[in-house]
Protein backbone atom coordinates (compact mmCIF):
# COMPACT_ATOMS: atom_id res chain seq x y z
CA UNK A 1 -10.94 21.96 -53.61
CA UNK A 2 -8.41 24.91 -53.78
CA UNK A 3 -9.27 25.32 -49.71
CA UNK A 4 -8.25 21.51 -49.07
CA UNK A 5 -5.05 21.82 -51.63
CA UNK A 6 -4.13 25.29 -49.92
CA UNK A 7 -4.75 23.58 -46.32
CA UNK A 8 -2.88 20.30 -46.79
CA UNK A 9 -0.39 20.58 -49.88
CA UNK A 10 2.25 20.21 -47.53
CA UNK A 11 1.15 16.73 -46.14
CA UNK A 12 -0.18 15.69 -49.56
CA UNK A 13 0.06 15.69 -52.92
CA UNK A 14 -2.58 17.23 -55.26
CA UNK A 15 -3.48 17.13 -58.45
CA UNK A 16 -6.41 18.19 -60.66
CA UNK A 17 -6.71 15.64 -64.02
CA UNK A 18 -8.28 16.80 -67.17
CA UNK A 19 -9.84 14.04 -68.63
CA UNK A 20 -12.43 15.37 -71.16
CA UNK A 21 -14.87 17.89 -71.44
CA UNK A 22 -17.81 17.58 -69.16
CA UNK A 23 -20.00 19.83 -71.57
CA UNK A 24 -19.54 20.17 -75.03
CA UNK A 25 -20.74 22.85 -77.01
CA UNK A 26 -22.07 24.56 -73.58
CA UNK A 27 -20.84 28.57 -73.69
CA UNK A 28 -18.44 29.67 -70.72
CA UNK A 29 -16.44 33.08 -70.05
CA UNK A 30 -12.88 32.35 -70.10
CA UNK A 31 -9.79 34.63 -69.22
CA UNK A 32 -8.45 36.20 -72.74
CA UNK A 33 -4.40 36.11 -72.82
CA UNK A 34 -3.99 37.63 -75.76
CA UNK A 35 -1.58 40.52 -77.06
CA UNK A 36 -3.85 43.87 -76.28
CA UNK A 37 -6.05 42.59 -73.88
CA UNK A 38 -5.98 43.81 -70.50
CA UNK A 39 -5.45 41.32 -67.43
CA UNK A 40 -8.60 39.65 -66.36
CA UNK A 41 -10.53 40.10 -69.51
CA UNK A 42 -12.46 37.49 -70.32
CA UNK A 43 -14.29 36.28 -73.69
CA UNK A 44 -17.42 34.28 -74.12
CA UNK A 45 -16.60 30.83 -75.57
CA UNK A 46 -18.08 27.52 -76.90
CA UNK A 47 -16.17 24.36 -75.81
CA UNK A 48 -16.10 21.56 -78.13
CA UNK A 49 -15.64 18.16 -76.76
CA UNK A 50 -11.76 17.92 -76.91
CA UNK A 51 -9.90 14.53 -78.65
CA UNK A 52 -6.17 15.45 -79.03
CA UNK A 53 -3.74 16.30 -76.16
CA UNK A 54 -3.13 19.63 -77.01
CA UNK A 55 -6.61 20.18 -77.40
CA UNK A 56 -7.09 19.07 -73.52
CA UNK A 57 -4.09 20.65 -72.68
CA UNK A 58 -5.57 23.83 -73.60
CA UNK A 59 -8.66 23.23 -72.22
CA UNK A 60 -6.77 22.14 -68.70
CA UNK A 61 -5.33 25.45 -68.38
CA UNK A 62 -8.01 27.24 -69.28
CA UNK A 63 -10.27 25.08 -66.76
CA UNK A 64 -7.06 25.74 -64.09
CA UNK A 65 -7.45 30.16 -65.13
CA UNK A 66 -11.14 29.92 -65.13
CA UNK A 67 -11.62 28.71 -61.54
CA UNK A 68 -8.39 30.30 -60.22
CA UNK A 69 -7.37 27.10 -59.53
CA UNK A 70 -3.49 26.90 -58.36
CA UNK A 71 -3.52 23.27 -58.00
CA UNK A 72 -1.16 21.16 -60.74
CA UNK A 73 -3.11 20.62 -63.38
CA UNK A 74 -2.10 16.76 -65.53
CA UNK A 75 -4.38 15.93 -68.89
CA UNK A 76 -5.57 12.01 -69.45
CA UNK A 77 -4.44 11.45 -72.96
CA UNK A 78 -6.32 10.85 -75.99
CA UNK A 79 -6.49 7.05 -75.31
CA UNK A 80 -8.53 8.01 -72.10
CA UNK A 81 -6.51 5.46 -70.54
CA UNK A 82 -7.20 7.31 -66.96
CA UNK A 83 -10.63 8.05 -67.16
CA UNK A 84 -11.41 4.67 -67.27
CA UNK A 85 -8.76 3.27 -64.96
CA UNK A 86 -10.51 5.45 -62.45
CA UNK A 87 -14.21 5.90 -63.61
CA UNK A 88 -13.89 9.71 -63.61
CA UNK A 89 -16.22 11.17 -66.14
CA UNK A 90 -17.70 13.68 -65.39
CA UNK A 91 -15.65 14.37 -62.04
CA UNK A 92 -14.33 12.21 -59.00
CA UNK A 93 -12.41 12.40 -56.12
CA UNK A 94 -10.20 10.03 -54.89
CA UNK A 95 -6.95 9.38 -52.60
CA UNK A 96 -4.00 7.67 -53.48
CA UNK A 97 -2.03 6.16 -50.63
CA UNK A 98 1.93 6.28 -50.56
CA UNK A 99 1.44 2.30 -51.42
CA UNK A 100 -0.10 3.05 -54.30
CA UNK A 101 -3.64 2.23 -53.36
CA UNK A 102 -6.75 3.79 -53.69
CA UNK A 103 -7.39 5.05 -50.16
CA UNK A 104 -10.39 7.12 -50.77
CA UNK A 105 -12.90 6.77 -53.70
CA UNK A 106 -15.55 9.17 -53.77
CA UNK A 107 -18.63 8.92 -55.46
CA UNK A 108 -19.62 9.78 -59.35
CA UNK A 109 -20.29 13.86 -59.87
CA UNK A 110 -21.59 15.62 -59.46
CA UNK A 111 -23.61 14.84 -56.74
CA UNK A 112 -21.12 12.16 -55.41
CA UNK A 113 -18.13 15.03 -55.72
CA UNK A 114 -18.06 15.76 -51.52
CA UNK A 115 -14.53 17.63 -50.84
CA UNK A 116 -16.14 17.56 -46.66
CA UNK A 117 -15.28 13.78 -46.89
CA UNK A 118 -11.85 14.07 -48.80
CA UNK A 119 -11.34 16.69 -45.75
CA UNK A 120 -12.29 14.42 -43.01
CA UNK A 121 -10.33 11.76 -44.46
CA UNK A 122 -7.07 13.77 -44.25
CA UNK A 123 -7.83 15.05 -40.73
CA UNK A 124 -8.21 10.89 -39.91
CA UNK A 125 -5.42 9.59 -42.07
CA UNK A 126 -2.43 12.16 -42.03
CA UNK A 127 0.20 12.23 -39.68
């Protein structure tokens, strides 16, 4: 996904949305901030399924660090209100047209996560 936001941010918008966490309790390395640690250290940590917004917020940034992601990152707040708007647990793709229509909905992750189709719907679809 950071290829396609890198290749078309200038035609589109993107924008990664936190909704919950995908695996609770699983252990991941995750870039350590801290006072006294050195840049690009990185600690072992178990994620907990998140339920407040600062909670996800936290967890959005450290998703956005983790993958070196440099798209904008928003957070789905604790009513879940867009994950189930858009049926996007665990992950999905989609396209919003300027109307404010779904253009593209891609299947369920992650197996139905495909960034080639995203892709070849930009190539088809943008000016």
């Amino acid at each position: 996904m950071e290829r396609l936001y890198q290749t078309y941010k200038d035609q589109a918008e993107f924008f990664l949305i936190y909704i919950r966490e995908a695996h609770p309790d699983s252990l991941l390395y995750v870039p350590q901030d801290s006072e006294g640690t050195e840049e690009g250290d990185e600690i072992l940590m178990k994620l907990g399924q998140t339920n407040t917004l600062a909670e996800r917020s936290e967890r959005a940034q450290q998703c956005v660090a983790t993958l070196k992601l440099s798209i904008p990152a928003l957070v789905d707040g604790e009513d879940n209100r867009v994950n189930r708007a858009y049926a996007a647990w665990p992950d999905r793709l989609y396209v919003i047209g300027s109307d404010g229509r779904i253009a593209y909905k891609g299947g369920r992750g992650p197996s139905g996560f495909r960034p080639a189709e995203v892709e070849h719907w930009l190539k088809t679809h943008l000016p």
